[in-house]
C-alpha atoms as a PDB file:
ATOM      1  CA  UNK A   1     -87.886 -16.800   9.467  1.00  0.00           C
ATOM      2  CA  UNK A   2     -88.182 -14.986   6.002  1.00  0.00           C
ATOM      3  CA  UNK A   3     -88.377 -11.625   4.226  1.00  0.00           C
ATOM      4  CA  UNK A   4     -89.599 -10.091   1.271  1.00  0.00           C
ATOM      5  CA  UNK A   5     -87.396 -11.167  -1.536  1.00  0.00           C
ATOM      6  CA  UNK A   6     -86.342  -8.757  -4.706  1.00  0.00           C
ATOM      7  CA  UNK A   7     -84.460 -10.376  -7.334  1.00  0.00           C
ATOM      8  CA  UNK A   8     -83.714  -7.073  -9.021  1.00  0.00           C
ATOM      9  CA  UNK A   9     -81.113  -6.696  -6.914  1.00  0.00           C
ATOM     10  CA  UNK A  10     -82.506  -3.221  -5.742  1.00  0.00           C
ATOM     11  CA  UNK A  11     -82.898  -2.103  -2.110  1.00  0.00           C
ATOM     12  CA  UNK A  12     -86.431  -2.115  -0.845  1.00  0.00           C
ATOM     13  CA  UNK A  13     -88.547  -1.854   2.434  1.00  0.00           C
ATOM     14  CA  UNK A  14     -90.245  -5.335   2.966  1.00  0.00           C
ATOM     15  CA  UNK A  15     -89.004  -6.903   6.292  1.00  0.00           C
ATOM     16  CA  UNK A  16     -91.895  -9.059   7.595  1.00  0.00           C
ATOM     17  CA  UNK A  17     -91.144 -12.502   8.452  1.00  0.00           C
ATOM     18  CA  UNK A  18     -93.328 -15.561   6.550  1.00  0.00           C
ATOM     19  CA  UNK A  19     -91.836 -18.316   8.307  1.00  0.00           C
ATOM     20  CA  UNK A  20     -90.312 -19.331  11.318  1.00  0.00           C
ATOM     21  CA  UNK A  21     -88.339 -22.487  11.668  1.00  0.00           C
ATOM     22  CA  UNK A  22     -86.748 -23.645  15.119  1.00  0.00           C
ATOM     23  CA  UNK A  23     -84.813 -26.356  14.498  1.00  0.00           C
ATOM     24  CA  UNK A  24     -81.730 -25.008  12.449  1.00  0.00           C
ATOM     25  CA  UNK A  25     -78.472 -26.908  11.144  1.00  0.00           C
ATOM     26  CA  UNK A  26     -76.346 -24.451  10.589  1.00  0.00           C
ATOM     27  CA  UNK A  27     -74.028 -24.919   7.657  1.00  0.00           C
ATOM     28  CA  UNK A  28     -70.229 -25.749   8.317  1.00  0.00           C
ATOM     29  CA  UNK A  29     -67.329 -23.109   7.331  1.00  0.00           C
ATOM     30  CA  UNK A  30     -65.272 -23.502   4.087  1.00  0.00           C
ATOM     31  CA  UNK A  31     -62.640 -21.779   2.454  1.00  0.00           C
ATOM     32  CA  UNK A  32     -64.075 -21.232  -1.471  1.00  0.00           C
ATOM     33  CA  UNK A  33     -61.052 -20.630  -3.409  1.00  0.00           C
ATOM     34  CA  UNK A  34     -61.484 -18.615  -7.147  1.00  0.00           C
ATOM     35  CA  UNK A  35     -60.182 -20.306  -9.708  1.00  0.00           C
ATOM     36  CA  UNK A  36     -58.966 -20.285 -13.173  1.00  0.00           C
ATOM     37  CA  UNK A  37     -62.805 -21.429 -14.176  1.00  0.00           C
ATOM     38  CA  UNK A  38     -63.935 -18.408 -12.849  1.00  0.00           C
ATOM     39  CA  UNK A  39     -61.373 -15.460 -13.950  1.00  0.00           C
ATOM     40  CA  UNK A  40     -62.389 -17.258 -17.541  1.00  0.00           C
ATOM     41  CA  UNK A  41     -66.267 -16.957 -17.148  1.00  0.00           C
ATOM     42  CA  UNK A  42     -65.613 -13.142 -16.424  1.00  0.00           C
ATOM     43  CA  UNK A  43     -66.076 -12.012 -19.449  1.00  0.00           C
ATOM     44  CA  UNK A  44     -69.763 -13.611 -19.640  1.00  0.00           C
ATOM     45  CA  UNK A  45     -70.388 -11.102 -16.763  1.00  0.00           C
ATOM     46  CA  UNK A  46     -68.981  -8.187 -17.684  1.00  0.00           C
ATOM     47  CA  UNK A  47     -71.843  -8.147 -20.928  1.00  0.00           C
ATOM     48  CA  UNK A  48     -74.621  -8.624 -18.315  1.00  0.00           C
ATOM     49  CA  UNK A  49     -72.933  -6.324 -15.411  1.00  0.00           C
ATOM     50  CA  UNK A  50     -74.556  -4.130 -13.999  1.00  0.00           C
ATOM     51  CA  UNK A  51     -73.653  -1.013 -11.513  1.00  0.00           C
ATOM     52  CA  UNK A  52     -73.797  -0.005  -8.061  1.00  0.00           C
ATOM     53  CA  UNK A  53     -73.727   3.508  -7.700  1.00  0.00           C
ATOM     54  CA  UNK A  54     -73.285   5.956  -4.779  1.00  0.00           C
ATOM     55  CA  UNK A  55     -72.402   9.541  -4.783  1.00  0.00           C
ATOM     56  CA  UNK A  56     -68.756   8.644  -6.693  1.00  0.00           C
ATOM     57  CA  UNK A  57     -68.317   5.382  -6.159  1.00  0.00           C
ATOM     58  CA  UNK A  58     -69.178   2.758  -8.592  1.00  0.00           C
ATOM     59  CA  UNK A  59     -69.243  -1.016  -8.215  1.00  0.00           C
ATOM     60  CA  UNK A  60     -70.085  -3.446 -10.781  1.00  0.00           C
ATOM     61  CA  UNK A  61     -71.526  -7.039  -9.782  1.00  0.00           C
ATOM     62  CA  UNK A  62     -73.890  -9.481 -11.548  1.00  0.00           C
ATOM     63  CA  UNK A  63     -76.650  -9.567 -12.540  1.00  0.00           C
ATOM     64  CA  UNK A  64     -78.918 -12.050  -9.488  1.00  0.00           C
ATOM     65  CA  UNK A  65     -81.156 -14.088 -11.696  1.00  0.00           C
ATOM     66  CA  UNK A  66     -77.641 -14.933 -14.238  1.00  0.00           C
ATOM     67  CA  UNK A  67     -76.071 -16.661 -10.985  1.00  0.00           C
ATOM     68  CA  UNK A  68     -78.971 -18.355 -10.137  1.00  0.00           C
ATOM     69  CA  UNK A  69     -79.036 -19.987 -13.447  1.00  0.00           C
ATOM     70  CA  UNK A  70     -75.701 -21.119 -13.085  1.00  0.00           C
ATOM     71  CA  UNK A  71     -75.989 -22.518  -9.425  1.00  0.00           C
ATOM     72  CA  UNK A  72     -74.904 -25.878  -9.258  1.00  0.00           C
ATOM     73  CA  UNK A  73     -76.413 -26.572  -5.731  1.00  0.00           C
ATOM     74  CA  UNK A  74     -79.824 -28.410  -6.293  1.00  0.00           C
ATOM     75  CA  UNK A  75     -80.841 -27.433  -2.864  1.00  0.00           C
ATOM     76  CA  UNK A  76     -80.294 -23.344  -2.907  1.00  0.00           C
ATOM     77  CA  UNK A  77     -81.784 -23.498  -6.464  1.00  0.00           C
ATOM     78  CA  UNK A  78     -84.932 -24.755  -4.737  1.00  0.00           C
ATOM     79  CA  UNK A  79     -84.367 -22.161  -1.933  1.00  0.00           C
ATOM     80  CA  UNK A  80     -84.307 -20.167  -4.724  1.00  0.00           C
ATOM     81  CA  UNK A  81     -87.643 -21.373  -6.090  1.00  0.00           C
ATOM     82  CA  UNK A  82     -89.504 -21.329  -2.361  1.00  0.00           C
ATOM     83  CA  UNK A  83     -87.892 -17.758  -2.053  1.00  0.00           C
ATOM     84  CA  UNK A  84     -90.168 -16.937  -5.451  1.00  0.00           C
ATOM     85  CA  UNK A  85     -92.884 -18.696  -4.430  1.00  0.00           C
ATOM     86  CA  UNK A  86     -93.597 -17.210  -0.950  1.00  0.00           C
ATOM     87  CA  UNK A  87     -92.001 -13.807  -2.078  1.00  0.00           C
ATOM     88  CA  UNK A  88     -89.119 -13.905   0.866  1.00  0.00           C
ATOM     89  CA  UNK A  89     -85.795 -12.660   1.396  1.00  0.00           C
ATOM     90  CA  UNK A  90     -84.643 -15.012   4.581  1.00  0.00           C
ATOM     91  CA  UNK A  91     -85.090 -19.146   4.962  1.00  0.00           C
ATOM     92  CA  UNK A  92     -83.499 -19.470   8.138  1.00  0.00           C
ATOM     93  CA  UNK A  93     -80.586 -21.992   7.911  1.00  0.00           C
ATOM     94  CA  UNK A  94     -80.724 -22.409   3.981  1.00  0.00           C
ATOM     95  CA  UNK A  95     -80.464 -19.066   2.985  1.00  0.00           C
ATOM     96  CA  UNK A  96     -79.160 -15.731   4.355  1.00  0.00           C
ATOM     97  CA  UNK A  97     -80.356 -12.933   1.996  1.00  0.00           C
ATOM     98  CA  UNK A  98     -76.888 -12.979  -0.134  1.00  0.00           C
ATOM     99  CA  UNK A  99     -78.556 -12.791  -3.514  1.00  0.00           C
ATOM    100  CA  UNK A 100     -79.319  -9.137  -2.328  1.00  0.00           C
ATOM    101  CA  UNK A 101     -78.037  -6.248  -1.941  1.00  0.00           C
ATOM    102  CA  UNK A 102     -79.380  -4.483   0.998  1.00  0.00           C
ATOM    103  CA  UNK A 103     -80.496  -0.715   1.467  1.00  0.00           C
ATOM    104  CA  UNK A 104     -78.067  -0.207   4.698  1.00  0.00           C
ATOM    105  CA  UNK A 105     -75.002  -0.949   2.452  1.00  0.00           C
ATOM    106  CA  UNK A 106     -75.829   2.131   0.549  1.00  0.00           C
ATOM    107  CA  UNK A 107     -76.028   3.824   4.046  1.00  0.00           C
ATOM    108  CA  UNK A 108     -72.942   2.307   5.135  1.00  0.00           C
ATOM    109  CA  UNK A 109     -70.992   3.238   1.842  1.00  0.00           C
ATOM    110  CA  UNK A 110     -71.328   6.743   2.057  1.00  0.00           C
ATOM    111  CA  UNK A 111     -71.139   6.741   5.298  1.00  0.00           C
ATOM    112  CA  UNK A 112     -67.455   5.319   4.629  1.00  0.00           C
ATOM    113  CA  UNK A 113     -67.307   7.798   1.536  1.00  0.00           C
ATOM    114  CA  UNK A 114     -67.643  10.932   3.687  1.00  0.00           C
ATOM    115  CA  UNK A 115     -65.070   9.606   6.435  1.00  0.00           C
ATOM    116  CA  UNK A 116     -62.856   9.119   3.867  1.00  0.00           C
ATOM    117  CA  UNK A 117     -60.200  10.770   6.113  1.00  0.00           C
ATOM    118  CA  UNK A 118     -60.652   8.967   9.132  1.00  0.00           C
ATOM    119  CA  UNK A 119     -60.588   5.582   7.875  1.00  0.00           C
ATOM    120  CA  UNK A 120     -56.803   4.736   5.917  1.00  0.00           C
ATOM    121  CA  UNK A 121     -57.522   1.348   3.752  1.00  0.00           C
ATOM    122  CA  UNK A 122     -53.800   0.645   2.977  1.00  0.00           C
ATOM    123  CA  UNK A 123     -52.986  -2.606   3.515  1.00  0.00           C
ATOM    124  CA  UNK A 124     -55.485  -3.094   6.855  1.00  0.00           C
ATOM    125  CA  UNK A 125     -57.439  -6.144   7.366  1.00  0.00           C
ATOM    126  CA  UNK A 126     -61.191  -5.911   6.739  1.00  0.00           C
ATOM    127  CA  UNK A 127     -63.561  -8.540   7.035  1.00  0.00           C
ATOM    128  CA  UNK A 128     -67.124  -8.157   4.706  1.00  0.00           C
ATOM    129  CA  UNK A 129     -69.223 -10.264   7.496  1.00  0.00           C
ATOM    130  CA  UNK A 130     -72.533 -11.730   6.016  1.00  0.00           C
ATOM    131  CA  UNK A 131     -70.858 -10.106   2.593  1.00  0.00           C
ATOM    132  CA  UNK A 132     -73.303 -10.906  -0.090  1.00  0.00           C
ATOM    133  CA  UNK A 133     -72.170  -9.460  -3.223  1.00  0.00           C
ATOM    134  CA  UNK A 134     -69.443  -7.937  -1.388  1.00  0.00           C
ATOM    135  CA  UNK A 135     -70.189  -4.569  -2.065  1.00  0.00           C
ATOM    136  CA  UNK A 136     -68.475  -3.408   1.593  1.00  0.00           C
ATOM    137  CA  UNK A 137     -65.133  -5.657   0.651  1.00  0.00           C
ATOM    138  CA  UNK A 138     -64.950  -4.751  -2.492  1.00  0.00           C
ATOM    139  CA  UNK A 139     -64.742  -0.578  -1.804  1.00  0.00           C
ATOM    140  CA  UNK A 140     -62.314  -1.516   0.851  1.00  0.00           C
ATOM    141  CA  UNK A 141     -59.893  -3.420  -1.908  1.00  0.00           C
ATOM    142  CA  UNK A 142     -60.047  -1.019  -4.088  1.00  0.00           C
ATOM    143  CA  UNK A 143     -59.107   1.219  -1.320  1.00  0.00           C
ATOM    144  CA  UNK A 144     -56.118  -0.692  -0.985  1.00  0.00           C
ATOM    145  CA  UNK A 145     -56.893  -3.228   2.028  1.00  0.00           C
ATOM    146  CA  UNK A 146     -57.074  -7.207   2.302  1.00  0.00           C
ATOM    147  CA  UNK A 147     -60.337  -8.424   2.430  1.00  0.00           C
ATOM    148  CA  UNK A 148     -61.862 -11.751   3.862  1.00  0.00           C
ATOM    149  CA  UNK A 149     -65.079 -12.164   2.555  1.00  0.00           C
ATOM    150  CA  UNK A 150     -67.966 -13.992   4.288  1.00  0.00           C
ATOM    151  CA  UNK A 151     -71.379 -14.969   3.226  1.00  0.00           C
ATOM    152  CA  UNK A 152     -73.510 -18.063   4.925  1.00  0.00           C
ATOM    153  CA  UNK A 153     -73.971 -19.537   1.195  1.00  0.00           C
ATOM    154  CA  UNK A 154     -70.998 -20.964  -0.701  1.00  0.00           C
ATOM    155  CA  UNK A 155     -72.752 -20.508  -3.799  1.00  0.00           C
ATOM    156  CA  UNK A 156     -72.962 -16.949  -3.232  1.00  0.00           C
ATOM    157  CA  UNK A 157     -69.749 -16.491  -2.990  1.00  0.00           C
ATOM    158  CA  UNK A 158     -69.060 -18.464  -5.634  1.00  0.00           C
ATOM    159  CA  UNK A 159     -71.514 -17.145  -8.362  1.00  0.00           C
ATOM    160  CA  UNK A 160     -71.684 -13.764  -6.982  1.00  0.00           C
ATOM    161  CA  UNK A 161     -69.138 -11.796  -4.636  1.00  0.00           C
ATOM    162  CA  UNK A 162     -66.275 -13.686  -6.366  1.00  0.00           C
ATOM    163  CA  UNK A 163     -67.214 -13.048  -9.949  1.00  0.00           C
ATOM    164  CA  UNK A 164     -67.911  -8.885  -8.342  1.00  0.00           C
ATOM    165  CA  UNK A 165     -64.548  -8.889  -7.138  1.00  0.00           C
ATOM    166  CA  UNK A 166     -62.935  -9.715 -10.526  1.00  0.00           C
ATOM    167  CA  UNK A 167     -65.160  -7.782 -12.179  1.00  0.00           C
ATOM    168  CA  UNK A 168     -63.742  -4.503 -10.361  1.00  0.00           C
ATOM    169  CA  UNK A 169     -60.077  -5.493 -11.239  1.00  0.00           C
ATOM    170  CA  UNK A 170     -59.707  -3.495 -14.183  1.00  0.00           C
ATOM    171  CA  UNK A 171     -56.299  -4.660 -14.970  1.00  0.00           C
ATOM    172  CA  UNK A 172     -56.170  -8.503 -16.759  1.00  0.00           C
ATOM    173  CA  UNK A 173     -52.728  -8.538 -15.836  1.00  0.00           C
ATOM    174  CA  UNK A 174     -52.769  -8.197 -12.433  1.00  0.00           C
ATOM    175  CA  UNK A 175     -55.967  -9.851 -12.000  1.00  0.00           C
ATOM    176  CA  UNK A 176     -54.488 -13.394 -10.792  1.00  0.00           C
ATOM    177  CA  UNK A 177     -52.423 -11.774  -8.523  1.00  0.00           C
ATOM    178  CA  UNK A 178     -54.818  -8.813  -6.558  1.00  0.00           C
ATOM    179  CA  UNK A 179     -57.361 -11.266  -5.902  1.00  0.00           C
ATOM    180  CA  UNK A 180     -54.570 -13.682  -4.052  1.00  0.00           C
ATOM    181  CA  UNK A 181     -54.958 -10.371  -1.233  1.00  0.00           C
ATOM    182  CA  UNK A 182     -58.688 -11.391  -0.985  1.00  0.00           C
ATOM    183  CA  UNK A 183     -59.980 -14.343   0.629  1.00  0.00           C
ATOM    184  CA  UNK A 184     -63.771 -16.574   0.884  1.00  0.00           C
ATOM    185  CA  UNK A 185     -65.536 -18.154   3.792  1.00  0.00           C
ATOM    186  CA  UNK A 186     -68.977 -19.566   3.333  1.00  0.00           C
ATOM    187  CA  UNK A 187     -70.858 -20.907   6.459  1.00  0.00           C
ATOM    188  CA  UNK A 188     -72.264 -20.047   9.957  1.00  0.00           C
ATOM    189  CA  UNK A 189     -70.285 -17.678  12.495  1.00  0.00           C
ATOM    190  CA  UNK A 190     -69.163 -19.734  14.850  1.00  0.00           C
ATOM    191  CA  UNK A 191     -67.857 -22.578  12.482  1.00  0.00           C
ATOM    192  CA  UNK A 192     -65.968 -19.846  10.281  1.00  0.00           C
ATOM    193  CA  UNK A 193     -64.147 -18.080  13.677  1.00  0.00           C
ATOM    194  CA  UNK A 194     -63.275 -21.769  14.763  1.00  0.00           C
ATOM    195  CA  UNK A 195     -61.778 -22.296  11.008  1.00  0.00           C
ATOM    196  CA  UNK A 196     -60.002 -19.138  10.962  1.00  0.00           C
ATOM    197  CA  UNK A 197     -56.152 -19.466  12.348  1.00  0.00           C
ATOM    198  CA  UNK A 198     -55.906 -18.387  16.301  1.00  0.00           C
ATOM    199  CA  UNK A 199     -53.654 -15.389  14.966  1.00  0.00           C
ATOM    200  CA  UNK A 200     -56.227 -14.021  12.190  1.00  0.00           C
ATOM    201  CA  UNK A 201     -57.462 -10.554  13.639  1.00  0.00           C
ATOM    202  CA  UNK A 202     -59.268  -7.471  11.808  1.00  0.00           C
ATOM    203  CA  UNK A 203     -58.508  -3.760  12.296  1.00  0.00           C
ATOM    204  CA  UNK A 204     -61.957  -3.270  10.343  1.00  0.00           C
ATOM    205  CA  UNK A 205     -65.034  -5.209  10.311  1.00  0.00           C
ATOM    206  CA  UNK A 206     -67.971  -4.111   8.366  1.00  0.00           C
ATOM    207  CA  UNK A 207     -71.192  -5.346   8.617  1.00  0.00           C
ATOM    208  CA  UNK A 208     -74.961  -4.832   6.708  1.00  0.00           C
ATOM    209  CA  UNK A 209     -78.651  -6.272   7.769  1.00  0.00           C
ATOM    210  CA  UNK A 210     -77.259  -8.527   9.956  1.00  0.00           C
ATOM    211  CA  UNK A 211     -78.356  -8.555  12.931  1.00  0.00           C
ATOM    212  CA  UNK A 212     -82.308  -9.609  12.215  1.00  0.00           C
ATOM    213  CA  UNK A 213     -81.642 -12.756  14.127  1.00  0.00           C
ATOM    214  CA  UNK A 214     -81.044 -12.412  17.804  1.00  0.00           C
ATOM    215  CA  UNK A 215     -80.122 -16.035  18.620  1.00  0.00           C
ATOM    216  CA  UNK A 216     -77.040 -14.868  16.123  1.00  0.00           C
ATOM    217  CA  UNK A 217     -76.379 -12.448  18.745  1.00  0.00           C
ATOM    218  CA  UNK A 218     -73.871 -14.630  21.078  1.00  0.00           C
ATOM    219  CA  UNK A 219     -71.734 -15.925  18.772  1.00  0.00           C
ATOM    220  CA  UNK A 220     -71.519 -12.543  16.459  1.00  0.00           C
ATOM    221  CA  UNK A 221     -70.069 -10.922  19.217  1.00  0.00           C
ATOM    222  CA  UNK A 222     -67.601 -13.977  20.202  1.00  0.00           C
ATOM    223  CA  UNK A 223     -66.393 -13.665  16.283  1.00  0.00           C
ATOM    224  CA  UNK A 224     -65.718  -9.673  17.310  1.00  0.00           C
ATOM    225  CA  UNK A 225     -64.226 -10.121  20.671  1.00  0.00           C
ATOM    226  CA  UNK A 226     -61.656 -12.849  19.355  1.00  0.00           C
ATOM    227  CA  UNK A 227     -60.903 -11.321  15.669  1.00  0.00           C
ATOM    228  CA  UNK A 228     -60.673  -7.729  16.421  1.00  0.00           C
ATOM    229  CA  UNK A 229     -57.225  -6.042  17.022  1.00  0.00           C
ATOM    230  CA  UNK A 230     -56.852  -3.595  19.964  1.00  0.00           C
ATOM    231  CA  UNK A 231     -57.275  -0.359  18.104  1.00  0.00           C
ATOM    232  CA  UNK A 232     -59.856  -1.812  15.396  1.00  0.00           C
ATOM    233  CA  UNK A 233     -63.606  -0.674  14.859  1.00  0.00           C
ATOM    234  CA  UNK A 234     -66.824  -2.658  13.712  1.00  0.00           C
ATOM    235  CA  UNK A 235     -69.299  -0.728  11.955  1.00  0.00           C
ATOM    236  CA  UNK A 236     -72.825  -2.291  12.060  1.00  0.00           C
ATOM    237  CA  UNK A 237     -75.374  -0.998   9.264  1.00  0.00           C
ATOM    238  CA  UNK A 238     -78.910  -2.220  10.116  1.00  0.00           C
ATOM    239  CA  UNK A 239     -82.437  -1.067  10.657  1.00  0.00           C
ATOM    240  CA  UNK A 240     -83.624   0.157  14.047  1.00  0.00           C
ATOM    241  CA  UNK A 241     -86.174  -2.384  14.192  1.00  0.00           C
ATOM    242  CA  UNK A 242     -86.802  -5.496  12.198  1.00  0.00           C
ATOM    243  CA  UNK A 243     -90.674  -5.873  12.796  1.00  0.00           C
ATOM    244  CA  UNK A 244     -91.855  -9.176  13.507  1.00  0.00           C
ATOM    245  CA  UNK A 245     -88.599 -10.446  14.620  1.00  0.00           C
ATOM    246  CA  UNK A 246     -87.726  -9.049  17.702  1.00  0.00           C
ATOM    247  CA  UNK A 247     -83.605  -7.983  16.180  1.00  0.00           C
ATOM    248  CA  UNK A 248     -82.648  -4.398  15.781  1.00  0.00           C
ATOM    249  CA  UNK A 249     -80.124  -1.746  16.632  1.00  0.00           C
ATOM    250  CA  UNK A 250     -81.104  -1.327  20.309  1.00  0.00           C
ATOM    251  CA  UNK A 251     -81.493  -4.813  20.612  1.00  0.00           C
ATOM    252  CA  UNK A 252     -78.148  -5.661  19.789  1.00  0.00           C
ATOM    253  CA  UNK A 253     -76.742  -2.540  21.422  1.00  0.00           C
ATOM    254  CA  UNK A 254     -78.100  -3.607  24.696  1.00  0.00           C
ATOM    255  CA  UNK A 255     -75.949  -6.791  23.488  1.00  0.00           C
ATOM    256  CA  UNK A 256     -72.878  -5.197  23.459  1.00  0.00           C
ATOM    257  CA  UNK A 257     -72.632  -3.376  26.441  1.00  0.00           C
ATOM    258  CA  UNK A 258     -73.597  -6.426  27.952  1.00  0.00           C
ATOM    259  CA  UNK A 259     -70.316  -8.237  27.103  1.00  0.00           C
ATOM    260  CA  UNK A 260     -68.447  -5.508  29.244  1.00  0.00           C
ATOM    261  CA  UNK A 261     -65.965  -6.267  26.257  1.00  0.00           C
ATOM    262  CA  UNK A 262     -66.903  -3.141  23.875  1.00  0.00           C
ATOM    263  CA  UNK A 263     -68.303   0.380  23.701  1.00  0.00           C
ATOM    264  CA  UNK A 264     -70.679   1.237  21.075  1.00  0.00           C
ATOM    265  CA  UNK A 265     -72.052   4.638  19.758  1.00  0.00           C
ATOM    266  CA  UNK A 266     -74.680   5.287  16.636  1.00  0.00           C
ATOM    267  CA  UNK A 267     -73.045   7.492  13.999  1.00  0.00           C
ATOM    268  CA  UNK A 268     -75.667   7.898  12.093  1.00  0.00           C
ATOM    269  CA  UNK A 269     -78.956   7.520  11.537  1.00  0.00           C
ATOM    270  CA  UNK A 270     -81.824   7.822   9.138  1.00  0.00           C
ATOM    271  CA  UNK A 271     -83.964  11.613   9.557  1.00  0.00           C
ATOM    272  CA  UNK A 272     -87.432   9.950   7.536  1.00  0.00           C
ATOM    273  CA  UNK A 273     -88.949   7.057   6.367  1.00  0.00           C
ATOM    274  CA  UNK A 274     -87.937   3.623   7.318  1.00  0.00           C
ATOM    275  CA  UNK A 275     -85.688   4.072  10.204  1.00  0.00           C
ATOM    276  CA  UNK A 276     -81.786   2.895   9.714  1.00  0.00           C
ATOM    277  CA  UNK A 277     -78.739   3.394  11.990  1.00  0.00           C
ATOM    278  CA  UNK A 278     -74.997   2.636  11.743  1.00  0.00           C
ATOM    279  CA  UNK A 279     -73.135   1.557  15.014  1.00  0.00           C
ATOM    280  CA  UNK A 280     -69.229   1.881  15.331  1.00  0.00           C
ATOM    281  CA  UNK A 281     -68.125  -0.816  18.459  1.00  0.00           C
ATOM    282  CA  UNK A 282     -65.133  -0.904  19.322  1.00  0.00           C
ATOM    283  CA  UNK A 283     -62.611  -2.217  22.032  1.00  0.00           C
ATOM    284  CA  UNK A 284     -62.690  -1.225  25.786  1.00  0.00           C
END
């Protein structure tokens, strides 16, 4: 299944799906590690950065079509080319929309932004599920928490939320050494909760647009049942429906309170225009 695809990097509305394939091979966890390589290339970013803004809060990240050029992978840079050709966001099992950064992460940061005093980021453990650019991890770090970053891609994270995190590191100094309290995971959900250690748990998972897929559904909520501490919450940014697909907030709601695990509750939700919601789950 696919989606509109935007390589401005800009939020937009298309969510119809082009293709549909049924016979997935899900990619295998692994850790991506930054290294010296990268801190060096930073400074090839920061003249081509450019900003994420909301209310406050700015972010800067790369610019999309830059890390494409520089993808090493022959077979995302022809995702890449397919995702041009037949204008889509989504190729189910080769790419996971992480060259984007989605509208309900906006929602989701201010959302986070006006709770402000609810939420203490000081050394807690958040994981950026289906990350992206990292935009979710990154405000959390530079709140002051540890961050595990995940994206399905390992070029993503490589070209793009890695090179974002350094690029919000202000001090060279200290670079090397804040971005050892960050960590990378490419790869499916299941294969990345069976690579993590049996003792790694999150007091805050944060999660955009992902939750399109339902077959995802089962082993999305294994990840939260096994890697969320007692007194944690998940909050879930998505779109009410995803036409076409059959995924949604309800549809993963109903989910949840089907695992007798969790209790769920929307928090917010659009007034107008494209419907969007944000669901906070958290531990019976």
């Amino acid at each position: 299944m696919s989606f509109q695809f935007n390589f401005s990097g800009k939020q937009d509305n298309h969510n119809e799906p082009v293709e549909t394939n049924n016979e997935i091979q899900w990619f295998t966890c692994e850790e991506v590690v930054p290294d010296q390589q990268m801190i060096q290339k930073l400074d090839d970013h920061v003249k081509q950065a450019r900003m994420f803004t909301c209310g406050d809060v700015e972010i800067g990240h790369v610019v999309v079509s830059d890390a494409i050029s520089n993808m090493s992978s022959k077979s995302l840079q022809m995702a890449s080319k397919l995702i041009i050709d037949v204008k889509s966001d989504l190729i189910t099992g080769q790419y996971e929309g992480g060259l984007k950064i989605w509208e309900c992460t906006s929602d989701l940061i201010q959302y986070l932004i006006h709770n402000e005093n609810k939420i203490n980021f000081i050394n807690i453990n958040v994981l950026d599920l289906g990350c992206g650019a990292g935009i979710l991890g990154i405000y959390s770090f530079l709140k002051g928490a540890n961050v595990t970053f995940q994206d399905y891609n390992k070029e993503v994270l490589q070209y793009v939320t890695i090179p974002n995190v350094l690029l919000n590191i202000e001090d060279e100094e200290e670079r090397n050494e804040r971005v050892k309290k960050c960590f990378f995971y490419s790869g499916d959900w299941a294969s990345f909760n069976k690579t993590l250690d049996k003792t790694t748990s999150y007091d805050l998972i944060l999660t955009s647009e992902t939750i399109y897929n339902e077959t995802n559904y089962g082993k999305l909520i294994k990840l939260f049942e096994q890697r969320l501490t007692a007194n944690g919450s998940i909050y879930v940014a998505a779109k009410t429906c995803y036409f076409g697909v059959g995924g949604g907030i309800r549809q993963f709601e109903k989910a949840i309170i089907e695992s007798s695990l969790f209790q769920c509750e929307v928090t917010w939700k659009t007034t107008s225009g494209i419907q969007r919601e944000i669901l906070k789950i958290t531990k019976k």
